[in-house]
N, C-alpha and C. Protein backbone atom coordinates (compact mmCIF):
# COMPACT_ATOMS: atom_id res chain seq x y z
N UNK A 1 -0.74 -24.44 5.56
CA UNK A 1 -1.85 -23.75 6.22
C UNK A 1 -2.35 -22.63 5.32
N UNK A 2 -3.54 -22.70 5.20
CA UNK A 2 -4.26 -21.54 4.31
C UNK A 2 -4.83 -20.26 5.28
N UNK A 3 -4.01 -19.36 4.60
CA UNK A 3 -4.68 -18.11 5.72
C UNK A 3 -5.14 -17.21 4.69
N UNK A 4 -6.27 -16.65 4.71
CA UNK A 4 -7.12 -15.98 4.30
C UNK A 4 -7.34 -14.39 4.61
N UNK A 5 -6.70 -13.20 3.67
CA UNK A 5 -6.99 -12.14 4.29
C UNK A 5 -7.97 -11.10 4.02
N UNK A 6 -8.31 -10.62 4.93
CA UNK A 6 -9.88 -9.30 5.03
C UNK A 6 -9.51 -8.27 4.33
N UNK A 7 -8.73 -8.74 3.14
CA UNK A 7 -8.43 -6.89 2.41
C UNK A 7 -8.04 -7.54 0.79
N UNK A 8 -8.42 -6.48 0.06
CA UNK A 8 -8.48 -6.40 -1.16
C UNK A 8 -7.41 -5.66 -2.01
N UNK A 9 -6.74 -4.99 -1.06
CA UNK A 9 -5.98 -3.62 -0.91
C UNK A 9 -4.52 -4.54 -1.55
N UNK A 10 -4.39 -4.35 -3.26
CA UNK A 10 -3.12 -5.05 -3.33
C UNK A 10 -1.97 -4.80 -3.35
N UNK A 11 -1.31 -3.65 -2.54
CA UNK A 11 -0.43 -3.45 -2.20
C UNK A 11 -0.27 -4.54 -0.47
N UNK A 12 -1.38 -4.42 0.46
CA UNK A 12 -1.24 -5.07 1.17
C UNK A 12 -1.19 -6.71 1.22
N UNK A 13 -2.00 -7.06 0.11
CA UNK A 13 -1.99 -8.50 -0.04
C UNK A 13 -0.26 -8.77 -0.49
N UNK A 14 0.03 -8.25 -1.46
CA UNK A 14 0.99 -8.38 -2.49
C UNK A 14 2.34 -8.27 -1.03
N UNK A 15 2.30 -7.49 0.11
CA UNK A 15 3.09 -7.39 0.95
C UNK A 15 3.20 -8.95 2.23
N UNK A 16 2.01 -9.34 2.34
CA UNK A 16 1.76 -10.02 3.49
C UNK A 16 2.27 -11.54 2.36
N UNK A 17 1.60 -11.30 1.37
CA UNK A 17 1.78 -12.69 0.26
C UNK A 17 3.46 -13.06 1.02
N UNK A 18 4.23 -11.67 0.56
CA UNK A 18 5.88 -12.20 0.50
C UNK A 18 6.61 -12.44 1.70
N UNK A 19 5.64 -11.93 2.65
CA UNK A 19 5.96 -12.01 3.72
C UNK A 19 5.61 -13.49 4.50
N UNK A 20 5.05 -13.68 4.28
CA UNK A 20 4.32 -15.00 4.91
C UNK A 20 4.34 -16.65 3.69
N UNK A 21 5.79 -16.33 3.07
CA UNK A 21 6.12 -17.42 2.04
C UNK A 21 5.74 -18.57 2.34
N UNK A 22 6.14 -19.16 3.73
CA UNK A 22 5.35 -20.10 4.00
C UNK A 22 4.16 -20.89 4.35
N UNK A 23 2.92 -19.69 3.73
CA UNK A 23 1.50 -20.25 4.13
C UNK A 23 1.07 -19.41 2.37
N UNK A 24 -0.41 -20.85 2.38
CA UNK A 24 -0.86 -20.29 1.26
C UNK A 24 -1.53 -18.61 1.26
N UNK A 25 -1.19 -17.71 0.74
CA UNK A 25 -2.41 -16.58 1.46
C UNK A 25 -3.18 -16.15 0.11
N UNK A 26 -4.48 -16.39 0.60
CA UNK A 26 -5.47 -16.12 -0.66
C UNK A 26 -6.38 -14.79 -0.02
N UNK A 27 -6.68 -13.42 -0.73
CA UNK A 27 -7.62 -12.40 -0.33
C UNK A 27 -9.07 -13.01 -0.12
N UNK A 28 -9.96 -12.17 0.78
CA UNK A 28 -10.61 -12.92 0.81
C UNK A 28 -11.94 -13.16 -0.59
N UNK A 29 -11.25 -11.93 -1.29
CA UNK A 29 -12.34 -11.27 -2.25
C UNK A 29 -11.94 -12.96 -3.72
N UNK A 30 -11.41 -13.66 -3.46
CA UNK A 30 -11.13 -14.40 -4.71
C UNK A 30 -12.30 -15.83 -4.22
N UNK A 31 -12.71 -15.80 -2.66
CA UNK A 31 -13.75 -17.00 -2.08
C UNK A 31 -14.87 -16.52 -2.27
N UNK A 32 -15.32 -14.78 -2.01
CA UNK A 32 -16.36 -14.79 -1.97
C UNK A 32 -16.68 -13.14 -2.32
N UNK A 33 -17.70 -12.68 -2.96
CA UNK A 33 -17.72 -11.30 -3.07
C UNK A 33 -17.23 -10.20 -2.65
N UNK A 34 -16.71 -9.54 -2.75
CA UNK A 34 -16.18 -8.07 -2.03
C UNK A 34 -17.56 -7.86 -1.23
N UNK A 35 -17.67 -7.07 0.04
CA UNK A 35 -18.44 -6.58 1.03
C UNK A 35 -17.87 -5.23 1.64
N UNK A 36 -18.47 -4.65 1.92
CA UNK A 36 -18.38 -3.38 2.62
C UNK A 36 -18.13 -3.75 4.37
N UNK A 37 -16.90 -3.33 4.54
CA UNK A 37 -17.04 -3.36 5.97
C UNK A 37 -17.05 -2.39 6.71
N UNK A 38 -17.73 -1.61 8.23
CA UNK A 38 -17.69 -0.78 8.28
C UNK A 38 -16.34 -0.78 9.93
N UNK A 39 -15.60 -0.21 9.61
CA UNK A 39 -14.29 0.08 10.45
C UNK A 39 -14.83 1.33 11.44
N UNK A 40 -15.44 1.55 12.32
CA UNK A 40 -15.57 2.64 13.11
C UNK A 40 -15.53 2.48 14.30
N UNK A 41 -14.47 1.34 14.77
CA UNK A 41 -13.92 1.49 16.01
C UNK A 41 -12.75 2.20 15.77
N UNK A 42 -12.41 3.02 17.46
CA UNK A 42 -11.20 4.10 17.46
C UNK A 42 -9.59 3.49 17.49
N UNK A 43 -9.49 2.45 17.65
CA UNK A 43 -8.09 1.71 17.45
C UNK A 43 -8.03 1.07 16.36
N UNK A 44 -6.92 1.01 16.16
CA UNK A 44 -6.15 -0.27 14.97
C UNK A 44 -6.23 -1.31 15.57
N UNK A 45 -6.35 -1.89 16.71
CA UNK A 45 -7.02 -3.14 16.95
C UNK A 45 -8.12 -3.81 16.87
N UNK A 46 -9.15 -2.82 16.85
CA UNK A 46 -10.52 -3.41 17.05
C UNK A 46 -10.89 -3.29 15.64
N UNK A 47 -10.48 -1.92 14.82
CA UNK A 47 -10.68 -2.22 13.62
C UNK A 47 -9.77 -3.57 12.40
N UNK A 48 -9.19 -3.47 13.27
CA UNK A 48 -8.48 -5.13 12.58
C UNK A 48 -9.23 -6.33 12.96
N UNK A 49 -10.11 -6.41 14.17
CA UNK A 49 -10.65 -7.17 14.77
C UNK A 49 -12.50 -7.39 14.15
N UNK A 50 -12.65 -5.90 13.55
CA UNK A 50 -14.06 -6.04 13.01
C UNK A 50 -13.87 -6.64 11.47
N UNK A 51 -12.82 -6.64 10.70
CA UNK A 51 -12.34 -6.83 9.65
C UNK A 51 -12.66 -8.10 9.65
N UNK A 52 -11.51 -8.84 10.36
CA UNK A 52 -11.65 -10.57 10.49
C UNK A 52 -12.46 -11.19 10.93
N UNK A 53 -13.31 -10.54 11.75
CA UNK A 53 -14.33 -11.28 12.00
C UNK A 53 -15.80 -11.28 11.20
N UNK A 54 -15.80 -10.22 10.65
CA UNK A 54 -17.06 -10.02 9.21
C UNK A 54 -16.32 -10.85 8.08
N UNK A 55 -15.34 -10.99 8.02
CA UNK A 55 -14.57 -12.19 6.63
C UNK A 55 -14.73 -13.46 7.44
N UNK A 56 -14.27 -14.11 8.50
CA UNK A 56 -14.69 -14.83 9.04
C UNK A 56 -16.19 -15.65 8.86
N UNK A 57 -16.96 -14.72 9.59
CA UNK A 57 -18.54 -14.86 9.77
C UNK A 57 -19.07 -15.33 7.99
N UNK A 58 -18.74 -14.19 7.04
CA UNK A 58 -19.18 -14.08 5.49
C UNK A 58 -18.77 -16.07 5.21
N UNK A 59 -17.21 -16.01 5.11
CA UNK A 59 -16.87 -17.24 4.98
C UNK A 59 -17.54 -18.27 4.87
N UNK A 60 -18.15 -18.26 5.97
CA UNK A 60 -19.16 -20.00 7.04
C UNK A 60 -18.17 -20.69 6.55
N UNK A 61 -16.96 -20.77 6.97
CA UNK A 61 -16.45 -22.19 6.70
C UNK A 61 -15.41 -22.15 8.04
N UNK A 62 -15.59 -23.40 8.73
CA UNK A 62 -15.18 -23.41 10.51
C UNK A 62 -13.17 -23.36 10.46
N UNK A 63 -13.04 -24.14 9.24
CA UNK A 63 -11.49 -24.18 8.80
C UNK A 63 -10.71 -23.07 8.80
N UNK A 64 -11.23 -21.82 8.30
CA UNK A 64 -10.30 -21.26 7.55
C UNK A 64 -9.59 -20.72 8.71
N UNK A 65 -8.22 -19.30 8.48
CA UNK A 65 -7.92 -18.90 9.37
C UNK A 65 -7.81 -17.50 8.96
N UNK A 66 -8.72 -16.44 9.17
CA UNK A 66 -8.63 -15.18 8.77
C UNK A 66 -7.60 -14.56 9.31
N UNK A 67 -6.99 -13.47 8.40
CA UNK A 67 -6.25 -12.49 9.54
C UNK A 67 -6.42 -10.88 8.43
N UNK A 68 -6.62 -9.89 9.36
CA UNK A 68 -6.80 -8.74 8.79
C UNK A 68 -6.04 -7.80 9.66
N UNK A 69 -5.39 -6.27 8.60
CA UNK A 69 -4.08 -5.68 9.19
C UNK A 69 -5.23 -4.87 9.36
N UNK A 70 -4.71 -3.56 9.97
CA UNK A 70 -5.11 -2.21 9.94
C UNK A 70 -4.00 -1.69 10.27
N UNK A 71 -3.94 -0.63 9.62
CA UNK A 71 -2.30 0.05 9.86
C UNK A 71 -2.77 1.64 9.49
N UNK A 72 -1.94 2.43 9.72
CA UNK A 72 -1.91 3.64 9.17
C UNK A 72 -0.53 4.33 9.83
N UNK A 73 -0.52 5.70 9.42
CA UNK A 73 0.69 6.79 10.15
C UNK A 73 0.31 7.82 10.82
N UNK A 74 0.98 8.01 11.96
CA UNK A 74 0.70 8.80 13.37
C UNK A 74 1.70 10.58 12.64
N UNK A 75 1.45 11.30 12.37
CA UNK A 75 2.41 12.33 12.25
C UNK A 75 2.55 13.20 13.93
N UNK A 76 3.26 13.57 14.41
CA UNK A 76 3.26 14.26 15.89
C UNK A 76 3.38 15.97 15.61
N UNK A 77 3.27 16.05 14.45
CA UNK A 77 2.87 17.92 14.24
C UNK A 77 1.35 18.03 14.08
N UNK A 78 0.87 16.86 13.32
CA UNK A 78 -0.71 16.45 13.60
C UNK A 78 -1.16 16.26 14.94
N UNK A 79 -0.81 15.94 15.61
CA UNK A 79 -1.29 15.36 16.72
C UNK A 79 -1.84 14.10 17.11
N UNK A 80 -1.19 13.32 15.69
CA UNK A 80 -1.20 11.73 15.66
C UNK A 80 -1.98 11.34 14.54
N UNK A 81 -2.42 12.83 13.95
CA UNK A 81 -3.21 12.42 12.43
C UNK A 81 -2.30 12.13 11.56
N UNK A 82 -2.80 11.54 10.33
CA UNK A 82 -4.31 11.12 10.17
C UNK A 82 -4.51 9.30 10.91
N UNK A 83 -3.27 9.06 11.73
CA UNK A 83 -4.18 7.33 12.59
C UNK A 83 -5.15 6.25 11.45
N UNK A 84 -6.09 6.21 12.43
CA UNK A 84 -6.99 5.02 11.88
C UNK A 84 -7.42 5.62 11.07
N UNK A 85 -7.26 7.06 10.78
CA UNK A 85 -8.40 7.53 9.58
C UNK A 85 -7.15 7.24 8.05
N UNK A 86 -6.15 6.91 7.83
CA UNK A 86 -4.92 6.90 6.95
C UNK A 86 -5.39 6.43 5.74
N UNK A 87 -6.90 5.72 5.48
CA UNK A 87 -6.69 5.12 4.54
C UNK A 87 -7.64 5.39 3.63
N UNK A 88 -8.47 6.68 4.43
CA UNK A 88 -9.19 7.31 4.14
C UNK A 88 -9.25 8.88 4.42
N UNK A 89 -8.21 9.42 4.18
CA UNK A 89 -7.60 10.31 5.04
C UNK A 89 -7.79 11.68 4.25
N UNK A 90 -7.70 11.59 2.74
CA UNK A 90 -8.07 12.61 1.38
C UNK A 90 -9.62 12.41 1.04
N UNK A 91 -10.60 11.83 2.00
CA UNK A 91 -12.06 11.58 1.54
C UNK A 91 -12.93 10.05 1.71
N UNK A 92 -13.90 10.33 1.38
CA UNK A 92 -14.18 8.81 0.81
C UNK A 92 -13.74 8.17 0.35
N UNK A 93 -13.50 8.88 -1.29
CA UNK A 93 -12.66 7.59 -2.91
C UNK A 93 -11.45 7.76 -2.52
N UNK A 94 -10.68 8.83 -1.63
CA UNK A 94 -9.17 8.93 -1.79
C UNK A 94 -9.05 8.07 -2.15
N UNK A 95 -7.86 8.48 -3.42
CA UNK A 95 -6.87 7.18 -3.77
C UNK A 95 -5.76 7.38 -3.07
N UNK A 96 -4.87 6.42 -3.24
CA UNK A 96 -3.47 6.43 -2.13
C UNK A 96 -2.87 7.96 -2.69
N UNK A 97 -2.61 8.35 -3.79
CA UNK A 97 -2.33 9.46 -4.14
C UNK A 97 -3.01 10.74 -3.37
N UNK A 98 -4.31 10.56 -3.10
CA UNK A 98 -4.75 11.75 -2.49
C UNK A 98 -4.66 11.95 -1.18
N UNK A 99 -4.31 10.80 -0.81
CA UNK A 99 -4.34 10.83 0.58
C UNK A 99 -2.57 11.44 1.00
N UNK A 100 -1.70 10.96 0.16
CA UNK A 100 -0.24 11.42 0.28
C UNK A 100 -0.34 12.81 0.18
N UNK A 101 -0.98 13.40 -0.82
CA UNK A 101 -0.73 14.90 -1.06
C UNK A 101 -1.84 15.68 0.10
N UNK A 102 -2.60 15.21 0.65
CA UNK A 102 -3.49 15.79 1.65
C UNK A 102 -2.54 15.92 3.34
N UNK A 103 -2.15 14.70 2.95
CA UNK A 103 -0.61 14.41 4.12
C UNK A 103 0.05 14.96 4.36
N UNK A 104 1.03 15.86 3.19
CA UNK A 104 2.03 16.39 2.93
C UNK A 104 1.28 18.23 3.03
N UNK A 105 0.20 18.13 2.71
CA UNK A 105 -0.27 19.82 2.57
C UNK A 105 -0.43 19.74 3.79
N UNK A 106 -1.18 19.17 4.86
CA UNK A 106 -1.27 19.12 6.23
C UNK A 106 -0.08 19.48 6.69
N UNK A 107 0.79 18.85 6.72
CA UNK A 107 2.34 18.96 7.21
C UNK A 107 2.83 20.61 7.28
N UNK A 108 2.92 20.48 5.86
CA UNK A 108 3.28 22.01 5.57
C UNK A 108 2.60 23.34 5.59
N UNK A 109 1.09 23.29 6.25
CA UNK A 109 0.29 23.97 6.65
C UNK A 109 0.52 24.65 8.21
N UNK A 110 1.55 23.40 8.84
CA UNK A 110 2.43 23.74 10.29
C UNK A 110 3.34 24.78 10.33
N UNK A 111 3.83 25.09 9.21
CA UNK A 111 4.94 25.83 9.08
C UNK A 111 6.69 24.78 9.01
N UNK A 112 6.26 23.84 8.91
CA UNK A 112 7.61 22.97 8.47
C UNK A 112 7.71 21.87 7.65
N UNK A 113 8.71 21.38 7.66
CA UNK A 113 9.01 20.72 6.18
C UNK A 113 9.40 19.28 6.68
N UNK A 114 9.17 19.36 8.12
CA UNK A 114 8.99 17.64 8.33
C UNK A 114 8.63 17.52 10.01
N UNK A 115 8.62 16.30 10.53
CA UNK A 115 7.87 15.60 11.57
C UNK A 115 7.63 14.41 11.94
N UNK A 116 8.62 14.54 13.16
CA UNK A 116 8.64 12.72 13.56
C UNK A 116 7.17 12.58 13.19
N UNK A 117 7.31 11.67 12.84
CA UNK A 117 5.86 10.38 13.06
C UNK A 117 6.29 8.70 13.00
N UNK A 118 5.24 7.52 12.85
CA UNK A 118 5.42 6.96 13.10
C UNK A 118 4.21 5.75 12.32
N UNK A 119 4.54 4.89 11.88
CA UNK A 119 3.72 3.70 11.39
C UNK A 119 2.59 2.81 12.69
N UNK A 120 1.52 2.27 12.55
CA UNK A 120 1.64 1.27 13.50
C UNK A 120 0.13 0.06 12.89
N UNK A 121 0.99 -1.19 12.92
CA UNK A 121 0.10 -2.16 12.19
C UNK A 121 -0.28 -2.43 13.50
N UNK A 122 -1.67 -3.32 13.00
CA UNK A 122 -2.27 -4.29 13.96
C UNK A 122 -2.67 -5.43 13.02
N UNK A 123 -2.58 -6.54 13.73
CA UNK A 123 -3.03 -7.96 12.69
C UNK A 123 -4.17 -8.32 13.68
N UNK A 124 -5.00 -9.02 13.36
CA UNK A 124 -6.32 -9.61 13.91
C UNK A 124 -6.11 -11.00 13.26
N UNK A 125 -5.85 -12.24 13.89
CA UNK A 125 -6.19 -13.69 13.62
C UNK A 125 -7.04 -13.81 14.22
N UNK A 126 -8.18 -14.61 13.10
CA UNK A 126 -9.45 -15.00 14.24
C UNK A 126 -9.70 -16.50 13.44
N UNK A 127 -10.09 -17.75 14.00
CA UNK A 127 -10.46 -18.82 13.71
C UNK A 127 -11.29 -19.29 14.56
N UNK A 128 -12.07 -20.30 14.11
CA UNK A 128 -13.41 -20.70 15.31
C UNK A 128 -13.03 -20.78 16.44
N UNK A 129 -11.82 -20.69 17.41
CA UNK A 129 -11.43 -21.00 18.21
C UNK A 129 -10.78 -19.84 18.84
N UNK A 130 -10.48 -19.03 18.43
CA UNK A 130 -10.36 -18.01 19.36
C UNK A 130 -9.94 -16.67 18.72
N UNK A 131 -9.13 -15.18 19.18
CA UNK A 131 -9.29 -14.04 18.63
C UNK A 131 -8.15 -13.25 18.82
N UNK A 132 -7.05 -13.40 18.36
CA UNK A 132 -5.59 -13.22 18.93
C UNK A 132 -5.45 -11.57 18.16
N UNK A 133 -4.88 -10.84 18.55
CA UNK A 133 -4.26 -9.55 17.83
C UNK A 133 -2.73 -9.17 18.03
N UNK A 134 -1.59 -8.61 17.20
CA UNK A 134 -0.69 -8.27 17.62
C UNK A 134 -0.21 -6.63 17.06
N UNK A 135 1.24 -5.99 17.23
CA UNK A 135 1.17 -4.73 16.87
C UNK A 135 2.34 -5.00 16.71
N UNK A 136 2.92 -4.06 15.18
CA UNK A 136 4.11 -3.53 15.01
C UNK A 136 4.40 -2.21 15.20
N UNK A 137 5.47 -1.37 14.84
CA UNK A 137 5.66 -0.02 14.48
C UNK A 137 6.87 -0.06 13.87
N UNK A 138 6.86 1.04 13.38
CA UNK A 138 7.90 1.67 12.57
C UNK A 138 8.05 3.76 12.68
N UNK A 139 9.30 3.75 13.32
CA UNK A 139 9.51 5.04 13.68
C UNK A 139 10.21 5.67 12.65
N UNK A 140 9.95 7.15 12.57
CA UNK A 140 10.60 7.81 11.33
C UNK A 140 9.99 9.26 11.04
N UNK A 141 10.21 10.15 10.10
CA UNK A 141 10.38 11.09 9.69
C UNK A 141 9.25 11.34 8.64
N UNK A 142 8.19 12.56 8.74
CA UNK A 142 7.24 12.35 7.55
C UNK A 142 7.17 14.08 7.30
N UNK A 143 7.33 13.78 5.87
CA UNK A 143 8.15 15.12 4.92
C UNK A 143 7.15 15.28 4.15
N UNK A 144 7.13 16.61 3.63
CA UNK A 144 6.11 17.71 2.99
C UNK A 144 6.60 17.07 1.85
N UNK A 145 7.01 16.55 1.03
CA UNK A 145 7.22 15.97 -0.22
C UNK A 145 7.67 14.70 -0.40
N UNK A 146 7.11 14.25 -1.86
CA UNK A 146 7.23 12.87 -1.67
C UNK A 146 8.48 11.91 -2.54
N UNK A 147 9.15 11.25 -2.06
CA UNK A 147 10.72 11.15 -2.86
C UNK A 147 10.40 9.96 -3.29
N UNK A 148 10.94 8.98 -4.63
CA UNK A 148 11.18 8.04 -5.05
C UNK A 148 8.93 7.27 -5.26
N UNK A 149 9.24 5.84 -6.15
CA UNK A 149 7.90 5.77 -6.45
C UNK A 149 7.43 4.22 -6.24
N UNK A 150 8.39 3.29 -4.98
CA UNK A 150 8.45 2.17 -4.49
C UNK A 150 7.27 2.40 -3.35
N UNK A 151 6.81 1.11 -3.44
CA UNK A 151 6.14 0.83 -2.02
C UNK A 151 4.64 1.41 -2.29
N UNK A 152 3.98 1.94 -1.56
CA UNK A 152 2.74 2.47 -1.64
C UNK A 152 1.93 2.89 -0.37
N UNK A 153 1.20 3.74 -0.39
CA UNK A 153 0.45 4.54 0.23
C UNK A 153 1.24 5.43 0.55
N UNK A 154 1.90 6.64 1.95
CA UNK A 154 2.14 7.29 2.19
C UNK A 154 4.23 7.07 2.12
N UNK A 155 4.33 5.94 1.84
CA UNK A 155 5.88 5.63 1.83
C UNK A 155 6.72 6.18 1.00
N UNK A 156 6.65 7.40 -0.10
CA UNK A 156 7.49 7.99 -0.49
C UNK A 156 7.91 9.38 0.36
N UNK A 157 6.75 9.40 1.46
CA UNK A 157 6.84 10.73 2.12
C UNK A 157 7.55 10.17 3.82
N UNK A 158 8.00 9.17 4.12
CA UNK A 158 8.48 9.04 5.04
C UNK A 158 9.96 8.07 5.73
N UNK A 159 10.98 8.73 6.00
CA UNK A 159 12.15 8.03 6.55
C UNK A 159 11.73 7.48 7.42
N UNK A 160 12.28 5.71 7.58
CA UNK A 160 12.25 5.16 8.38
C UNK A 160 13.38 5.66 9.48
N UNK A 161 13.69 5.75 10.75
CA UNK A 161 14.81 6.28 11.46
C UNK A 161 15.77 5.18 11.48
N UNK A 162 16.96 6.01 11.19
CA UNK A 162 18.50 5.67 10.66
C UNK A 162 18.77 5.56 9.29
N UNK A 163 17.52 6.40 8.88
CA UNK A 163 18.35 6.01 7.39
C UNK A 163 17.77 7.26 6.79
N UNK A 164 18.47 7.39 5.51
CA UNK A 164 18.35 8.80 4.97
C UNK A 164 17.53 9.03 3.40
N UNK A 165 17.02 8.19 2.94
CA UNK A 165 15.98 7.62 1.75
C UNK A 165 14.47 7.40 2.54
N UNK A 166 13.67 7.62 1.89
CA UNK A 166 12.25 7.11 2.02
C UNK A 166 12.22 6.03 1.72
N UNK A 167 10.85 5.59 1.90
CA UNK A 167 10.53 4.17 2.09
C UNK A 167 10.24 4.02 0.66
N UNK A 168 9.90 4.89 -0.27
CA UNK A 168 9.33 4.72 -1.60
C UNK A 168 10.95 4.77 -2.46
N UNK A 169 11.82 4.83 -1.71
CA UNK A 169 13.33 4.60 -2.40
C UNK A 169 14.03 3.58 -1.86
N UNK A 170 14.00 3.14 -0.73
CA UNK A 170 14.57 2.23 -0.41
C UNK A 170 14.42 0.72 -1.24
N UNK A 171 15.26 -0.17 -1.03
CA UNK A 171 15.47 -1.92 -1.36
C UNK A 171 13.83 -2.22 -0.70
N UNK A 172 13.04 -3.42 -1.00
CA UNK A 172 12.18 -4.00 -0.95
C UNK A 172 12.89 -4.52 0.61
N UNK A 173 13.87 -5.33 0.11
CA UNK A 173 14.45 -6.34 1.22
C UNK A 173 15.06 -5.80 2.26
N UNK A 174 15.08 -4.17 2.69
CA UNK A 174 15.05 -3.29 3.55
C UNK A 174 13.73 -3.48 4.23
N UNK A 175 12.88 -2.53 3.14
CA UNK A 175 11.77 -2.30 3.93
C UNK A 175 11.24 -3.45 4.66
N UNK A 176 11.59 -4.83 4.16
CA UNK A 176 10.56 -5.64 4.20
C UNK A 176 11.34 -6.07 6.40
N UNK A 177 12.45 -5.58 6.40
CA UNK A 177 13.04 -5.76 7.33
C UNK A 177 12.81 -4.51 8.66
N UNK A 178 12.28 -3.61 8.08
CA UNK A 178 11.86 -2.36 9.14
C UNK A 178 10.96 -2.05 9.29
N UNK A 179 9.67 -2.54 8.28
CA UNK A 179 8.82 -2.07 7.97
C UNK A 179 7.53 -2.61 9.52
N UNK A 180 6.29 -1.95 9.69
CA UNK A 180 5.89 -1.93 10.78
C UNK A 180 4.76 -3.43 10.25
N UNK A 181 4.42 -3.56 8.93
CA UNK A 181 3.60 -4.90 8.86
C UNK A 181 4.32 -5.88 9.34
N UNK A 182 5.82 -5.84 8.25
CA UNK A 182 6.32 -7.45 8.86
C UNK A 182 7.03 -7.66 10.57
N UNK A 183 6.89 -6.32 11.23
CA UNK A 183 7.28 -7.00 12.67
C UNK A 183 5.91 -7.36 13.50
N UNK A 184 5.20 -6.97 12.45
CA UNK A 184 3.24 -7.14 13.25
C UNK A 184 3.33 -9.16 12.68
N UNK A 185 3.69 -8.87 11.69
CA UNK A 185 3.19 -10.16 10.85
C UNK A 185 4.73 -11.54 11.53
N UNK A 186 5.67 -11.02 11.86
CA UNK A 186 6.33 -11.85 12.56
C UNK A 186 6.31 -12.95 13.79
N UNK A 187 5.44 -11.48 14.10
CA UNK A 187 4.55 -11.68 16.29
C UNK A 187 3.26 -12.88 15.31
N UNK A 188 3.11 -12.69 14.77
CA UNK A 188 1.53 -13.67 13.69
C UNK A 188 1.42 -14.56 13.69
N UNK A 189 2.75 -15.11 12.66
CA UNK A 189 3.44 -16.06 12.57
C UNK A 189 3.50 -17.05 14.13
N UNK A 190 4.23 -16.40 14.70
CA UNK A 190 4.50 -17.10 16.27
C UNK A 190 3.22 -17.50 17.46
N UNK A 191 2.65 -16.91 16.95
CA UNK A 191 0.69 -16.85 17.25
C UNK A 191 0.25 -18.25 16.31
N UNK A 192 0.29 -18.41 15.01
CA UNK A 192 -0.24 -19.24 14.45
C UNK A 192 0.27 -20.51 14.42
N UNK A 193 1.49 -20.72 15.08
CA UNK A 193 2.28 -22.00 15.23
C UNK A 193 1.40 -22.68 16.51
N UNK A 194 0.61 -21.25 17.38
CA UNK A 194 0.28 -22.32 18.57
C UNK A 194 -1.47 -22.72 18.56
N UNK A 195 -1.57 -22.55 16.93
CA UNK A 195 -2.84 -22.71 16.47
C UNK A 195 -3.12 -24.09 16.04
């Protein structure tokens, strides 16, 4: 089965690729031009949902089977920032770098040096036939500094809970086991079998 995803973002492709060994997964940017999508619904669902369905629609092809994440991190000294805004969170161009150190100055602008927070994916499958979404999370610890240089986007600045390394230090084959995509992308999987 060829599943096709709404992001360009190759840390995320490069994640869902290993995750989903058993389906071909091609971005969608290698079928057809990169496009601007505009994400300005207030959930990680709907913005996962506008994703796949503008790759979808672009597509015209009735076969394929899109699926697009949206994810970001909830900090609770923020007050759940930076959310859906995570990926754009240091600006417009933020790069993942700016957005970590904008993260971490936020943090420590509280007066402390860390703060539960929390991951949370959403996947959007959409195929001519119908419009399924699911959700992971991942609970943990997000620190004014950033440890080790694995993984990407905000994951050197946050413990997953029960463990005492960041995500940017930890084993691959850890993360790939706690992490909030692959329990989004698990629920997916079990969605696309009844496709």
């Amino acid at each position: 089965m060829k599943l096709v995803l709404a992001t360009s973002n190759k840390g995320k492709v490069r994640e869902i690729k290993a995750l989903c060994e058993e389906y071909e997964v091609i971005p969608y940017s290698e079928l057809i031009e990169e496009f601007e999508i505009v994400e300005d619904a207030d959930t990680f669902k709907e913005n996962a949902l506008i994703k796949a369905r503008a790759v979808f629609k672009a597509l015209d092809d009735e076969n394929v089977i899109v699926i697009a994440d949206d994810s970001g991190i909830s900090v609770d000294v923020l007050d759940g920032a930076p959310g859906i805004y995570s990926a754009r969170y240091g600006g417009e161009n933020a790069t993942d770098k700016d957005n970590l150190q904008k993260l971490m100055e936020e943090i420590k602008a509280k007066g402390v040096e860390s703060s539960p927070a929390f991951y949370t994916a959403a996947i959007a499958i959409v195929t001519k036939d119908t419009e399924r979404t699911v959700h992971g999370w991942m609970y943990g610890t997000a620190l004014t500094k950033a440890i080790g240089d694995g993984g990407f986007g905000y994951d050197p600045m946050f413990i997953p809970l029960g463990y005492d390394k960041t995500l940017g230090e930890l084993d691959e084959t850890i993360k790939k086991e706690l992490s909030h995509r692959s329990k989004a992308l698990n629920l997916a999987k079990k969605v696309l079998k009844t496709l």
